[in-house]
PDB file of N, CA and C in Angstrom:
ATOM      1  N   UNK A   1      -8.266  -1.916 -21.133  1.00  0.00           N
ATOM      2  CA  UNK A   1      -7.919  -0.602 -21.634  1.00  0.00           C
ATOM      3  C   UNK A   1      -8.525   0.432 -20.698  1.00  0.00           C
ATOM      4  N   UNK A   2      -7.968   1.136 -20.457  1.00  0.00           N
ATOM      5  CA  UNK A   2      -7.996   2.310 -19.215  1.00  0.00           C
ATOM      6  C   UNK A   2      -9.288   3.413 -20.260  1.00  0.00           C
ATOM      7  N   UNK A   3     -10.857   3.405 -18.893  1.00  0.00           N
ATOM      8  CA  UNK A   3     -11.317   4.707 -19.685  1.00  0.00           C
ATOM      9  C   UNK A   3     -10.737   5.912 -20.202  1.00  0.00           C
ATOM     10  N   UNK A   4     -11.314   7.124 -20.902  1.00  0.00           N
ATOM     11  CA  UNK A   4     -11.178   8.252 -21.541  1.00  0.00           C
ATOM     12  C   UNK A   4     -12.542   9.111 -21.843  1.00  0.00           C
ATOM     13  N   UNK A   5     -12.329  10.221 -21.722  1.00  0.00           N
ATOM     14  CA  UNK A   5     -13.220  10.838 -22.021  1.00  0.00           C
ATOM     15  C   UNK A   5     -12.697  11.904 -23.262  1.00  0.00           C
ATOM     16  N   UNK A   6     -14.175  12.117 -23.979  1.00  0.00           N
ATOM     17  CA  UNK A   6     -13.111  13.205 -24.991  1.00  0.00           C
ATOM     18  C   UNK A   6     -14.403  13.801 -25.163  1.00  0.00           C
ATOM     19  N   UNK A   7     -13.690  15.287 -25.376  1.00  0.00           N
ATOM     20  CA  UNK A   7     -15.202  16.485 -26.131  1.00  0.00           C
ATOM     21  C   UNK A   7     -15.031  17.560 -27.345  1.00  0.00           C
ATOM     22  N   UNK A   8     -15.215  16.729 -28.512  1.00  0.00           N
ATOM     23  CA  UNK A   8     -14.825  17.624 -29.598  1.00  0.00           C
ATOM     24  C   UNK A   8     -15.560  19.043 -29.115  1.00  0.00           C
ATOM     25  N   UNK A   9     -14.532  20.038 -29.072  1.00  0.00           N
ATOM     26  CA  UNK A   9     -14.911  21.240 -28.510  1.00  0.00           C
ATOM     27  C   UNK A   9     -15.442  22.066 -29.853  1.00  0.00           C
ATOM     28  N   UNK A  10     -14.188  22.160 -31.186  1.00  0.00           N
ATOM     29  CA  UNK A  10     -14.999  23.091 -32.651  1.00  0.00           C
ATOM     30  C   UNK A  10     -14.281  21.901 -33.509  1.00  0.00           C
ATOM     31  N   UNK A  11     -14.600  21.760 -34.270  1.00  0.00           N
ATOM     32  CA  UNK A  11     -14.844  21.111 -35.880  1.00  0.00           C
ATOM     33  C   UNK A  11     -13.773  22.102 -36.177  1.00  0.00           C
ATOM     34  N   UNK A  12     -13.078  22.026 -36.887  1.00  0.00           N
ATOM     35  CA  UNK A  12     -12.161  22.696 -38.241  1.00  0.00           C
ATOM     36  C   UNK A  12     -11.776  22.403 -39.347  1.00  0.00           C
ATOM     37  N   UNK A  13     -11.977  21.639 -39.834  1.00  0.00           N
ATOM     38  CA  UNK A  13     -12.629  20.613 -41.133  1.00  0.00           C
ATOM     39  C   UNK A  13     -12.112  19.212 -41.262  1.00  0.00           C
ATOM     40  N   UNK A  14     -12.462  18.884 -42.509  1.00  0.00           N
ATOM     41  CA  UNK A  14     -12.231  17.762 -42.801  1.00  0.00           C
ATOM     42  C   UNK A  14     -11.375  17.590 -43.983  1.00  0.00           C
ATOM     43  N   UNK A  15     -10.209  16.724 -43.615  1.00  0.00           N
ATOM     44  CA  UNK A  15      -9.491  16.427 -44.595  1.00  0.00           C
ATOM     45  C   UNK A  15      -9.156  15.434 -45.686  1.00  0.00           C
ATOM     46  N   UNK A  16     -10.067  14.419 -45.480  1.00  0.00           N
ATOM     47  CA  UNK A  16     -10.622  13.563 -46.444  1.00  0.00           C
ATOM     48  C   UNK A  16     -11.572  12.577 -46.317  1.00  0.00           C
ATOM     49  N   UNK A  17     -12.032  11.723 -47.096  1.00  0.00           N
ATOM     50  CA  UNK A  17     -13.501  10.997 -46.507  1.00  0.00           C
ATOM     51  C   UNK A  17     -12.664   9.481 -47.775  1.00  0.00           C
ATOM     52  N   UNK A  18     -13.581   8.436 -46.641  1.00  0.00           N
ATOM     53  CA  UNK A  18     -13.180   6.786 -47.160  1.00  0.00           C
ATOM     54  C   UNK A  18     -14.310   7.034 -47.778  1.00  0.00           C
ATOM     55  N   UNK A  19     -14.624   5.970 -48.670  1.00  0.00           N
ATOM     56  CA  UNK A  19     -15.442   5.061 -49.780  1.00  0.00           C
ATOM     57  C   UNK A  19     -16.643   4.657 -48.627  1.00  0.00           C
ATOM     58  N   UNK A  20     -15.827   4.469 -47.409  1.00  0.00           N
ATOM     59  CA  UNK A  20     -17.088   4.217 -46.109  1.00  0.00           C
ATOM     60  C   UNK A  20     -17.756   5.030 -45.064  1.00  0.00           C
ATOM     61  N   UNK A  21     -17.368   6.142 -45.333  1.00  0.00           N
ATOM     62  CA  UNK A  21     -17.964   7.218 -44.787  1.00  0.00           C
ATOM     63  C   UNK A  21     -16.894   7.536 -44.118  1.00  0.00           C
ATOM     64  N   UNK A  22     -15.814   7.402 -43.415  1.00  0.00           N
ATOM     65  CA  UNK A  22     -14.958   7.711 -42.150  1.00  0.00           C
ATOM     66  C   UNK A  22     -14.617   8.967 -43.196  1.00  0.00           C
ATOM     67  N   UNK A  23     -14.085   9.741 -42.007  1.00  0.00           N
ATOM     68  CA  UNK A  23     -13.536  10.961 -42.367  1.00  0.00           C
ATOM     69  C   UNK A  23     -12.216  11.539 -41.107  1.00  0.00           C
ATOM     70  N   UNK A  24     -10.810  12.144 -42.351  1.00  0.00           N
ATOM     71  CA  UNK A  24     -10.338  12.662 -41.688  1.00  0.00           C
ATOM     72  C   UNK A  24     -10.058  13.633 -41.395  1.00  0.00           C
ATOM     73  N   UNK A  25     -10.104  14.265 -39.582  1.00  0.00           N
ATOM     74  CA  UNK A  25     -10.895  15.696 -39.367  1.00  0.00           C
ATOM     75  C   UNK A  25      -9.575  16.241 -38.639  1.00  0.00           C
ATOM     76  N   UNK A  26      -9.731  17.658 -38.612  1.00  0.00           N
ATOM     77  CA  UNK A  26      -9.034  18.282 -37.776  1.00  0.00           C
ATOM     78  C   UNK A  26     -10.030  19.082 -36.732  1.00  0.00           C
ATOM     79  N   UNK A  27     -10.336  18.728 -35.552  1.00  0.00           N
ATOM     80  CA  UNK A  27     -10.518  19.211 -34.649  1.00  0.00           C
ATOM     81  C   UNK A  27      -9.662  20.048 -33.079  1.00  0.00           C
ATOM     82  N   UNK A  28     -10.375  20.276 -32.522  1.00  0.00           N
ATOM     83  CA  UNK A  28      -9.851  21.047 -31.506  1.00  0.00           C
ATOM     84  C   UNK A  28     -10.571  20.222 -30.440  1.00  0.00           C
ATOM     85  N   UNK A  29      -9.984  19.111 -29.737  1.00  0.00           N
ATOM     86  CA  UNK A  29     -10.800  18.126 -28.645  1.00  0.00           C
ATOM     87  C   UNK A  29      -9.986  18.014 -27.373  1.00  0.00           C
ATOM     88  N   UNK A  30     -10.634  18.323 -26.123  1.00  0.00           N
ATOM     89  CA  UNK A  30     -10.729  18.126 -24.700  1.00  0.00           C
ATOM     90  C   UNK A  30     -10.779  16.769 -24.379  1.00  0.00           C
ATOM     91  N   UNK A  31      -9.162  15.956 -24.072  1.00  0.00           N
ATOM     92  CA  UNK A  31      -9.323  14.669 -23.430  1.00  0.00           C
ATOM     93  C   UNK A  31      -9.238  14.969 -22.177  1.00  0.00           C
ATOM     94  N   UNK A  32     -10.476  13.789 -21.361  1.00  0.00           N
ATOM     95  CA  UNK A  32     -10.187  13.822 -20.085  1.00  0.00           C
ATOM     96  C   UNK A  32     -10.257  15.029 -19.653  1.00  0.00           C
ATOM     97  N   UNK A  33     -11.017  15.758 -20.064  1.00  0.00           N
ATOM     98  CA  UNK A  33     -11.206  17.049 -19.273  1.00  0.00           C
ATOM     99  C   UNK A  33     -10.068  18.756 -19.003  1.00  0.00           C
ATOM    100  N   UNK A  34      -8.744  17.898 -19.983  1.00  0.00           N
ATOM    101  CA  UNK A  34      -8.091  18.506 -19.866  1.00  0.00           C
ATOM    102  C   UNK A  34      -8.041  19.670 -21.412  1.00  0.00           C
ATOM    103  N   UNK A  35      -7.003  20.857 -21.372  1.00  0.00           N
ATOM    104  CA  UNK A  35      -7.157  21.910 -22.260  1.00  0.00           C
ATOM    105  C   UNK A  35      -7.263  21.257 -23.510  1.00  0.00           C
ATOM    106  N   UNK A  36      -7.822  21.876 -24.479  1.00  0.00           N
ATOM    107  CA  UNK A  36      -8.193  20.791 -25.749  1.00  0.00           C
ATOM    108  C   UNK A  36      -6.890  21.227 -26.582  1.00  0.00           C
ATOM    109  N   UNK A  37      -6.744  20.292 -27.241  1.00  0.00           N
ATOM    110  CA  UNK A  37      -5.504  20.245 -28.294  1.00  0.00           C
ATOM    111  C   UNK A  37      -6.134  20.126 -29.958  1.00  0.00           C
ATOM    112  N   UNK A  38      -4.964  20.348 -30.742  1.00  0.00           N
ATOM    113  CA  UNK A  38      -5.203  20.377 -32.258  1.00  0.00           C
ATOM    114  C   UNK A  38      -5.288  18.606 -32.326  1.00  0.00           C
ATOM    115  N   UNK A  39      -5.934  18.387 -32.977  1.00  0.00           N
ATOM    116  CA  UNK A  39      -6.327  16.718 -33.098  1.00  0.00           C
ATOM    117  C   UNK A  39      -6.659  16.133 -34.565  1.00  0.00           C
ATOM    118  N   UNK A  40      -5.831  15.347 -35.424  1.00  0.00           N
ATOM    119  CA  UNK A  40      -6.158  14.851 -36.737  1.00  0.00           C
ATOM    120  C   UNK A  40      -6.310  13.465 -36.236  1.00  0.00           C
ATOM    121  N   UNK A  41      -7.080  13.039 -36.545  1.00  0.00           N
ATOM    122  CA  UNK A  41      -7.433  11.266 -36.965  1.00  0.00           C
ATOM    123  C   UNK A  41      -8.722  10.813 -37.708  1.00  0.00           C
ATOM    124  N   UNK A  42      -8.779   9.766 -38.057  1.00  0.00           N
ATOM    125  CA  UNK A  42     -10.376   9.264 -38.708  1.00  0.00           C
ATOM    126  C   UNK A  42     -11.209   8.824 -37.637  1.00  0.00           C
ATOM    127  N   UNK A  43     -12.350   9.643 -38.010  1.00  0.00           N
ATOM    128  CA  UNK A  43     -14.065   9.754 -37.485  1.00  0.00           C
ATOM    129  C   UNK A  43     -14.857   8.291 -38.433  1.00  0.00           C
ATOM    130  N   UNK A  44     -15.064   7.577 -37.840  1.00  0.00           N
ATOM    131  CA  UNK A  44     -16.725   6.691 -38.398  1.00  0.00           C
ATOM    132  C   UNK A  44     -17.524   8.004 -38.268  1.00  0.00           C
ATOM    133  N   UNK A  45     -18.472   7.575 -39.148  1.00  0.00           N
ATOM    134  CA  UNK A  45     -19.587   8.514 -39.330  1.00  0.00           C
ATOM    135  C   UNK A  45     -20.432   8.688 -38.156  1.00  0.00           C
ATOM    136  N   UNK A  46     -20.778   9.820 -37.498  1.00  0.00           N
ATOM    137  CA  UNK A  46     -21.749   9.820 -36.172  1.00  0.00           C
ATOM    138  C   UNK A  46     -20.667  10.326 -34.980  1.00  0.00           C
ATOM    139  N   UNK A  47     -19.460   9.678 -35.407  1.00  0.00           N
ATOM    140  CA  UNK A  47     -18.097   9.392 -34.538  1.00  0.00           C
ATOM    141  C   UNK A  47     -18.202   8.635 -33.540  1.00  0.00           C
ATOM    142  N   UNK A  48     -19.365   7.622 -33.697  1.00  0.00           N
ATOM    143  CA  UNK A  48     -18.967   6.636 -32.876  1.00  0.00           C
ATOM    144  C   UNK A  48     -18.009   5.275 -32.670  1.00  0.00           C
ATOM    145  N   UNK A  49     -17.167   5.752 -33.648  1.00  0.00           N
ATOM    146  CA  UNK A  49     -15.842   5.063 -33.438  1.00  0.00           C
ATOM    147  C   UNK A  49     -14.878   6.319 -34.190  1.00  0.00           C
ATOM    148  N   UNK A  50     -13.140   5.842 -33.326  1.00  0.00           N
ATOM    149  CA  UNK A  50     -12.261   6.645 -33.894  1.00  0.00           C
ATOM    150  C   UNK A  50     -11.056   6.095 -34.062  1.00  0.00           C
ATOM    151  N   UNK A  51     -10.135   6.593 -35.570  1.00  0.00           N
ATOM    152  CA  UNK A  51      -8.910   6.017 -35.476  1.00  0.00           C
ATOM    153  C   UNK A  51      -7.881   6.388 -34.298  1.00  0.00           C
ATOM    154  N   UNK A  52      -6.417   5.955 -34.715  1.00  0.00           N
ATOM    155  CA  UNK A  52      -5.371   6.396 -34.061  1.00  0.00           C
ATOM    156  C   UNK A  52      -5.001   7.714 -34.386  1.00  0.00           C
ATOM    157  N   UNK A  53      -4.469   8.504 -34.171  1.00  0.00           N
ATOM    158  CA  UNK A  53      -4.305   9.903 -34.126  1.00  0.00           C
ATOM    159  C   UNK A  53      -3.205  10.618 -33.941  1.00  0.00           C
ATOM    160  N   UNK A  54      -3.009  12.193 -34.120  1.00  0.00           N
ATOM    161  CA  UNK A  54      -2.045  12.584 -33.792  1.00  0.00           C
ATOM    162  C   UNK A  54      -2.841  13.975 -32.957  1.00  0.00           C
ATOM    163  N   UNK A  55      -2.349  13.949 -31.905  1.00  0.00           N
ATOM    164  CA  UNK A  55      -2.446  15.554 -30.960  1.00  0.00           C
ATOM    165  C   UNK A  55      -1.411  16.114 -31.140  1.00  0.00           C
ATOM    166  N   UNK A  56      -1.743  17.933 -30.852  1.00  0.00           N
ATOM    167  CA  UNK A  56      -0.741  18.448 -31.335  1.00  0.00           C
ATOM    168  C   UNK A  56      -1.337  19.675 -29.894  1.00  0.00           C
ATOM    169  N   UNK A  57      -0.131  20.099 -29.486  1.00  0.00           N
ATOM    170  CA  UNK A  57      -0.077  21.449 -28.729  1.00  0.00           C
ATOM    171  C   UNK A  57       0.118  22.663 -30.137  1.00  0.00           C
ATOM    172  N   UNK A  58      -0.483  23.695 -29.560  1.00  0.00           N
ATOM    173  CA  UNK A  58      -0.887  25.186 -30.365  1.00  0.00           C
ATOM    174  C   UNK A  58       0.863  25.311 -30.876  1.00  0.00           C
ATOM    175  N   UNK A  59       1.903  25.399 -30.276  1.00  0.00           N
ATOM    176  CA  UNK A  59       3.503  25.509 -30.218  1.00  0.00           C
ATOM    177  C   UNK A  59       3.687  24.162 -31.643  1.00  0.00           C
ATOM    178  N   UNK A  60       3.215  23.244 -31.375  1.00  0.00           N
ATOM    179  CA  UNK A  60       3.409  22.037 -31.937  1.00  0.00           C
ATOM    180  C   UNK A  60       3.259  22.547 -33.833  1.00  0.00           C
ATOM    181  N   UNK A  61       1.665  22.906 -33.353  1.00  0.00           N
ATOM    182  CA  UNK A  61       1.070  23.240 -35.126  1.00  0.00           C
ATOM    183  C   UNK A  61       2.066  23.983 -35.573  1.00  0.00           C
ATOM    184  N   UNK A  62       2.105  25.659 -34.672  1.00  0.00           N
ATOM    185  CA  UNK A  62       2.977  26.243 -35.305  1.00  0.00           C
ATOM    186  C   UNK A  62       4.657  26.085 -36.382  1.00  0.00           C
ATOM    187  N   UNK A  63       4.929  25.114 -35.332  1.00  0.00           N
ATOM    188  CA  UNK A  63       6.003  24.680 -36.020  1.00  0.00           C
ATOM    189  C   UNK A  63       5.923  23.760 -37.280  1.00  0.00           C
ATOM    190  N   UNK A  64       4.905  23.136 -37.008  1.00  0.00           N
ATOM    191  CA  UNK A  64       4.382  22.065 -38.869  1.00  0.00           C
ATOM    192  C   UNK A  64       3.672  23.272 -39.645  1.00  0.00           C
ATOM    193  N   UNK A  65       3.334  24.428 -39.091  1.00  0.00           N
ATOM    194  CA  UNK A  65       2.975  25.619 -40.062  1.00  0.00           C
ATOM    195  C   UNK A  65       4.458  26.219 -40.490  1.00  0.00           C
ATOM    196  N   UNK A  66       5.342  26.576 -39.710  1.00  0.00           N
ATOM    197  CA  UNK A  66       6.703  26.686 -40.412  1.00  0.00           C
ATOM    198  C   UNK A  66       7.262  25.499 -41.143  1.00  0.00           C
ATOM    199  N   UNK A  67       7.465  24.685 -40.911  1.00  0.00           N
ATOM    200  CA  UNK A  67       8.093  23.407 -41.605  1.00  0.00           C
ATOM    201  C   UNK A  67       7.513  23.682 -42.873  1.00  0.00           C
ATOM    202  N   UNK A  68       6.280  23.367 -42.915  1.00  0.00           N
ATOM    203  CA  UNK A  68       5.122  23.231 -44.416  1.00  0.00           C
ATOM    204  C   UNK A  68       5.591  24.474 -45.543  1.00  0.00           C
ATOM    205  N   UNK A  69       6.135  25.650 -44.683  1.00  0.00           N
ATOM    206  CA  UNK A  69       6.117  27.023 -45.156  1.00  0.00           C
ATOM    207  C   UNK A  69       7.194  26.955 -46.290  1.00  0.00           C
ATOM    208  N   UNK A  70       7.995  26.119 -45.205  1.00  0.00           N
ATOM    209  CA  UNK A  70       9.511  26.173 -45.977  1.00  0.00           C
ATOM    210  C   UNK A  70       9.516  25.034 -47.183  1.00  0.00           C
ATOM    211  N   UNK A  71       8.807  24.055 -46.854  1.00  0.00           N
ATOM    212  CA  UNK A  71       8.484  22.852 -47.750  1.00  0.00           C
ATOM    213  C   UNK A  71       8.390  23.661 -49.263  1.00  0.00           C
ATOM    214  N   UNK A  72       6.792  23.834 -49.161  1.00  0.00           N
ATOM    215  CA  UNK A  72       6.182  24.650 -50.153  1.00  0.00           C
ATOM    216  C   UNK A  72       5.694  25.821 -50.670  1.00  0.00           C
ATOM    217  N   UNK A  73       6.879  26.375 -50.305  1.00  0.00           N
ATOM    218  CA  UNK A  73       6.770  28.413 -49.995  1.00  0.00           C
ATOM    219  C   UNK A  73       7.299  28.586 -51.901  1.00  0.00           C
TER     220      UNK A  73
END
């Protein structure tokens, strides 16, 4: 498996927690050094381990902020 680097840049909360501590977060994280993106997946506690995930470009959210709008407006 090919290294990675990642740097949770801000915390923006958390959207739910396991029975085992993991938690799922929405952050704002810098892979590889590159511009940081909107980022949901599950944290182990400490975050020294992480689930699979979804990144999102700023354009990206916006549009699941419209979608959601129309969902449950």
């Amino acid at each position: 498996m090919p290294e990675f680097t990642y740097e949770i840049v801000e915390t923006l909360g958390t959207l739910s927690e396991t029975a085992k501590g993991w938690t799922k977060e929405l952050n704002l994280i810098s892979w590889n050094g590159r511009e940081p993106k909107l980022d949901i997946r599950e944290w182990a506690p400490e975050h020294e381990k992480m689930g699979k995930g979804v990144t999102l470009t700023e354009e990206e959210a916006q549009e699941i902020l419209k979608i959601l709008g129309q969902r449950y407006a």
